[in-house]
Protein backbone atom coordinates (compact mmCIF):
# COMPACT_ATOMS: atom_id res chain seq x y z
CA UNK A 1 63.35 78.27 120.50
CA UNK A 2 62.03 80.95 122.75
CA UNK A 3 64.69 82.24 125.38
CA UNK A 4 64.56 85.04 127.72
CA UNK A 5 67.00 86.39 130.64
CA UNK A 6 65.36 87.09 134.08
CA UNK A 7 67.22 90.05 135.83
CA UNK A 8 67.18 88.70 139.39
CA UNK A 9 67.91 90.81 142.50
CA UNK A 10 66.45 88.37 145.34
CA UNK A 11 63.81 90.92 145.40
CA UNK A 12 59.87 90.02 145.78
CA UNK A 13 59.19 91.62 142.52
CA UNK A 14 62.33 90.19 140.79
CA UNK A 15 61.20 86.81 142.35
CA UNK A 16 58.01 86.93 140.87
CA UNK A 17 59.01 87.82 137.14
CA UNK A 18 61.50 85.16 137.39
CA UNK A 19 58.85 82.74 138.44
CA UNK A 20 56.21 83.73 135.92
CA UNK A 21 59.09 83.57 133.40
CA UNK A 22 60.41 80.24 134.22
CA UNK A 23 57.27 78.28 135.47
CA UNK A 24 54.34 80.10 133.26
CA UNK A 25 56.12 81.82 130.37
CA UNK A 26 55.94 79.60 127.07
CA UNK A 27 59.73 79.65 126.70
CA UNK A 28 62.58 76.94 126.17
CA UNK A 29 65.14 78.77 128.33
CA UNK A 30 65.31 81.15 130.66
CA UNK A 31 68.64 82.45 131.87
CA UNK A 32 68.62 84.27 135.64
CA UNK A 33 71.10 87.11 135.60
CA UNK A 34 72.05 88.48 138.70
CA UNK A 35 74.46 92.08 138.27
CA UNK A 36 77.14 92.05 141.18
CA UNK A 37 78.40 95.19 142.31
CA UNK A 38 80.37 96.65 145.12
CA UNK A 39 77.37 98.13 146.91
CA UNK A 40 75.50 94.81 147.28
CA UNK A 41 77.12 91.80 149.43
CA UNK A 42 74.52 89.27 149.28
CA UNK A 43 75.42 87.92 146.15
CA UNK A 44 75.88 84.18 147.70
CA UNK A 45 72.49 84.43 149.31
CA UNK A 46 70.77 85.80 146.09
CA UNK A 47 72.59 82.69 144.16
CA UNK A 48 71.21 79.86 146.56
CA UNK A 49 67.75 81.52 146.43
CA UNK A 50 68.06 81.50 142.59
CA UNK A 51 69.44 77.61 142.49
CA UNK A 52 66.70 76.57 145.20
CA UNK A 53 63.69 78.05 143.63
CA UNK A 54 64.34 77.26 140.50
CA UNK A 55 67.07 74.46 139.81
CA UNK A 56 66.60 74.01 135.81
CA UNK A 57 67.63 77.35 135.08
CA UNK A 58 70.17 78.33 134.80
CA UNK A 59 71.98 81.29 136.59
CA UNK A 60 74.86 83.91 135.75
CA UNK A 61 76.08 86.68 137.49
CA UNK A 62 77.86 89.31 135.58
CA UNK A 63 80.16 91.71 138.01
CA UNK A 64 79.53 95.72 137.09
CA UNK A 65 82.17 96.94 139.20
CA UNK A 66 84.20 98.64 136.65
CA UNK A 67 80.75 100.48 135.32
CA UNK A 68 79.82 102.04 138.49
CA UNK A 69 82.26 104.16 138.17
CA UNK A 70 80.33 106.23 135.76
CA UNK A 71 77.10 106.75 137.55
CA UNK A 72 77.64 110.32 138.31
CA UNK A 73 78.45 110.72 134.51
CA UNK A 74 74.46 110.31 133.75
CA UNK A 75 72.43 112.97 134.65
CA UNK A 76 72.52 112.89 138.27
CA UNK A 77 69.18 111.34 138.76
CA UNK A 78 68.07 108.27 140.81
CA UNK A 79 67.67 106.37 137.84
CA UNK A 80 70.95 106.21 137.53
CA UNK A 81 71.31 102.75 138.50
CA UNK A 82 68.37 101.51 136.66
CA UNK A 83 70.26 102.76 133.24
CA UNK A 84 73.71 100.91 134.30
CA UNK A 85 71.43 97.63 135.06
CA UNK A 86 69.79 97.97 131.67
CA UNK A 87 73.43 98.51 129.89
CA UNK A 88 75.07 96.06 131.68
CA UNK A 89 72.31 93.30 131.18
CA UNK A 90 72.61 94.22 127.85
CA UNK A 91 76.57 93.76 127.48
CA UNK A 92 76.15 90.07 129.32
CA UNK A 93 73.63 89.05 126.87
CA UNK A 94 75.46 90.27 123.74
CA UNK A 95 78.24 88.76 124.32
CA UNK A 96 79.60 85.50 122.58
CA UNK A 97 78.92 82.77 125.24
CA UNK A 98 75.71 84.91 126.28
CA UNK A 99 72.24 84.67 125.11
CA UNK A 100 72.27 86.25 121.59
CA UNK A 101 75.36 83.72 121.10
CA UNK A 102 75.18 80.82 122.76
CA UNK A 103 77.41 78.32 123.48
């Protein structure tokens, strides 16, 4: 069974991986991941997007609050908040209940 996690931001780009994933991709499951955090308030609107567009999927939100704390511990670069998305998708998906252990 072929699964794969779609991080989704509501963005064009994010909106067209997701698409290509779920519509295109030869998988069983895809799982849209959406990382809230306390600089980004559209978290409803991303979620109804998600739902509309594609209703089999389905979609999780994983809050990363606590981590952004540490983005000034990296480097100091702008990819800062690339690295925290990549640890914290990875952390969801890890997890018992997530997609390396499902339920």
């Amino acid at each position: 069974m072929a699964e794969a996690v779609s991080l989704y931001s509501g963005s064009l780009a994010s909106s067209v991986s997701t698409e290509l994933a779920v519509n295109y991709g030869d998988l069983d499951r895809v799982v849209i991941l959406t990382l809230r955090s306390p600089f980004f308030d559209g978290f409803e609107q991303v979620k109804k997007i998600a739902e509309g567009l594609w209703p089999d999927s389905r979609f999780r939100s994983k809050s990363i609050k606590k981590e952004t704390d540490r983005i000034g511990a990296f480097d100091g670069s702008s990819e800062n908040g690339a690295v925290l998305t990549v640890i914290s998708a990875r952390k969801y998906y890890s997890r018992p209940g997530g997609i390396l252990f499902p339920r």
